[in-house]
C-alpha atoms as a PDB file:
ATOM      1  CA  UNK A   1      64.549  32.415  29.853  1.00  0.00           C
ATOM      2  CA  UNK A   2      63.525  29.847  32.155  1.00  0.00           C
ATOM      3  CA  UNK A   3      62.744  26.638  31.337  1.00  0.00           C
ATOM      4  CA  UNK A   4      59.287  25.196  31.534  1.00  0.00           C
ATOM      5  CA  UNK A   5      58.854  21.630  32.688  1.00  0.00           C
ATOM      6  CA  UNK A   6      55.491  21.605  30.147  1.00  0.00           C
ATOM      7  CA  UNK A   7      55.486  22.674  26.690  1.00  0.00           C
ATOM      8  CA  UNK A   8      53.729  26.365  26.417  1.00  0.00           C
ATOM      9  CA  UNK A   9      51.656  27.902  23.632  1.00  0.00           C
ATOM     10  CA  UNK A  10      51.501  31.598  23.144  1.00  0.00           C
ATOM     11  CA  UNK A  11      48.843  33.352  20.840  1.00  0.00           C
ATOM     12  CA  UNK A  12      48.396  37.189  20.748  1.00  0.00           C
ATOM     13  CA  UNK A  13      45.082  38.506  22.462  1.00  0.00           C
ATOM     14  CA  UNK A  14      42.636  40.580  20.487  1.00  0.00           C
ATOM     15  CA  UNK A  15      42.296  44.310  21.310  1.00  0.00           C
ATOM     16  CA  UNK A  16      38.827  43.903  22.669  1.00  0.00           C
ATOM     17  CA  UNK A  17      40.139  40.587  25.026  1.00  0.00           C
ATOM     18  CA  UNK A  18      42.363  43.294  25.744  1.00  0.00           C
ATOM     19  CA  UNK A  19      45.253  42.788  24.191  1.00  0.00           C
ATOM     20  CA  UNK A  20      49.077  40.976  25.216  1.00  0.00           C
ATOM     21  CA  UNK A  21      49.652  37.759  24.839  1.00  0.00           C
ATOM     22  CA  UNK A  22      47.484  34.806  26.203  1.00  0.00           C
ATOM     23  CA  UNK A  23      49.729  31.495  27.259  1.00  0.00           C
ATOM     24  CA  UNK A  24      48.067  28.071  27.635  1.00  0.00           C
ATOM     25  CA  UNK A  25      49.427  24.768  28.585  1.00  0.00           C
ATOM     26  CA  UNK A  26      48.001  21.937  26.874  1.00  0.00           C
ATOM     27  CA  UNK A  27      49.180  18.843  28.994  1.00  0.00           C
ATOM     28  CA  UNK A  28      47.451  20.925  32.231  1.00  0.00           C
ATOM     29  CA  UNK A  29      43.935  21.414  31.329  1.00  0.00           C
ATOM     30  CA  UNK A  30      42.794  25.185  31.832  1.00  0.00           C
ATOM     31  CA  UNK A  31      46.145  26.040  33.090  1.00  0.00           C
ATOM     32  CA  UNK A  32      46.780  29.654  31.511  1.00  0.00           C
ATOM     33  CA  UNK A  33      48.165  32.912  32.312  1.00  0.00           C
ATOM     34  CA  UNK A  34      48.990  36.156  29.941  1.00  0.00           C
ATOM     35  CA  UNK A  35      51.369  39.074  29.422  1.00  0.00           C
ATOM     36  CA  UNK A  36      51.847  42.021  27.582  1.00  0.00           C
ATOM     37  CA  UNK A  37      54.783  40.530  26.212  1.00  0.00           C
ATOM     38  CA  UNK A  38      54.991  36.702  24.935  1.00  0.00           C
ATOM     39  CA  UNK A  39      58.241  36.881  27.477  1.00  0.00           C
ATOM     40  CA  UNK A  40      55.802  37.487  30.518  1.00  0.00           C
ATOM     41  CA  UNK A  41      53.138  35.290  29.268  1.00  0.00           C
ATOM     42  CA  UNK A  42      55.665  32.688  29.898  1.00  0.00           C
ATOM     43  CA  UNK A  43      57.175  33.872  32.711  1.00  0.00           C
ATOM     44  CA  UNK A  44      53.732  34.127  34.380  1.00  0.00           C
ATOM     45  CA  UNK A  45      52.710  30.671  33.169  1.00  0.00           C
ATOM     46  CA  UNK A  46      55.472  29.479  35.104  1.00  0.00           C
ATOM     47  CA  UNK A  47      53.275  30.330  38.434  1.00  0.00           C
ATOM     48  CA  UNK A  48      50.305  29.172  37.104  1.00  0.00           C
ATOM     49  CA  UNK A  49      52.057  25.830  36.234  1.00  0.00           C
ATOM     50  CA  UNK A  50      53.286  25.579  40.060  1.00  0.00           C
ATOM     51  CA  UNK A  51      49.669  26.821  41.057  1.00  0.00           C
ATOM     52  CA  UNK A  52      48.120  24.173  38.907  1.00  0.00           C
ATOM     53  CA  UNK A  53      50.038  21.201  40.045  1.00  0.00           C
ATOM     54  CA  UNK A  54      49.435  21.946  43.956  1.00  0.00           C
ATOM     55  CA  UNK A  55      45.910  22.489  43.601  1.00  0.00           C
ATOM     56  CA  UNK A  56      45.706  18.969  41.518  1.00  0.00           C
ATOM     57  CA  UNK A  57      47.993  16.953  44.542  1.00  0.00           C
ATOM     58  CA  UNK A  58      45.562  18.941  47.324  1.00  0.00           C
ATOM     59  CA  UNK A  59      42.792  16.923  45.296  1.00  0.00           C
ATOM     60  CA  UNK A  60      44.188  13.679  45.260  1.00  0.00           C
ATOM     61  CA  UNK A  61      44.630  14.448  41.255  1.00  0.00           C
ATOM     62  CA  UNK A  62      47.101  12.587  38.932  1.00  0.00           C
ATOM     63  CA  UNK A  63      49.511  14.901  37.318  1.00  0.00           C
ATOM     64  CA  UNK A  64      50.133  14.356  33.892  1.00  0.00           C
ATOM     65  CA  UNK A  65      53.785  13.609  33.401  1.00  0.00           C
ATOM     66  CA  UNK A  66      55.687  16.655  30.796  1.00  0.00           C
ATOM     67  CA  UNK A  67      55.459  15.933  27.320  1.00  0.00           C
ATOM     68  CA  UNK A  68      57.875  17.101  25.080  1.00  0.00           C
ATOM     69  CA  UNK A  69      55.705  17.912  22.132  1.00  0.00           C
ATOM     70  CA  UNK A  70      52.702  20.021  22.158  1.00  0.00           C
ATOM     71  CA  UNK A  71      49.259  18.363  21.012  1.00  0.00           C
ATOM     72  CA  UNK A  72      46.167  20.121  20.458  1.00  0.00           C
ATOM     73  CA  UNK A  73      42.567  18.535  20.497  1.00  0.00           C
END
């Protein structure tokens, strides 16, 4: 498994959501991604991680540096 520079949560999806696995990254705010697997909710988080942090630096956003504990609010 690849390692993720951000720690990941992954909760299952409800049948009507439609199912899988939903993964969220707390320290990027809205950065998510799913799977029908928890593996490939991570895996495809990955991406969305990369996705996340070009869109912020094509902003001008700060990137919050990786935590290595998860924190929810």
């Amino acid at each position: 498994m690849t390692k993720l520079p951000y720690p990941v949560l992954v909760s299952p999806l409800l049948p009507e959501d439609g199912g899988g696995f939903l993964a969220t990254v707390p320290g990027l705010p809205g950065c998510m991604s799913d799977g029908e697997t928890p593996q490939e909710a991570i895996s495809n988080v990955g991406d969305a991680i990369a996705s996340w942090i070009e869109a912020a630096q094509d902003m001008g956003r700060d990137i919050p540096p990786p935590s290595t504990v998860a924190t929810l609010g």
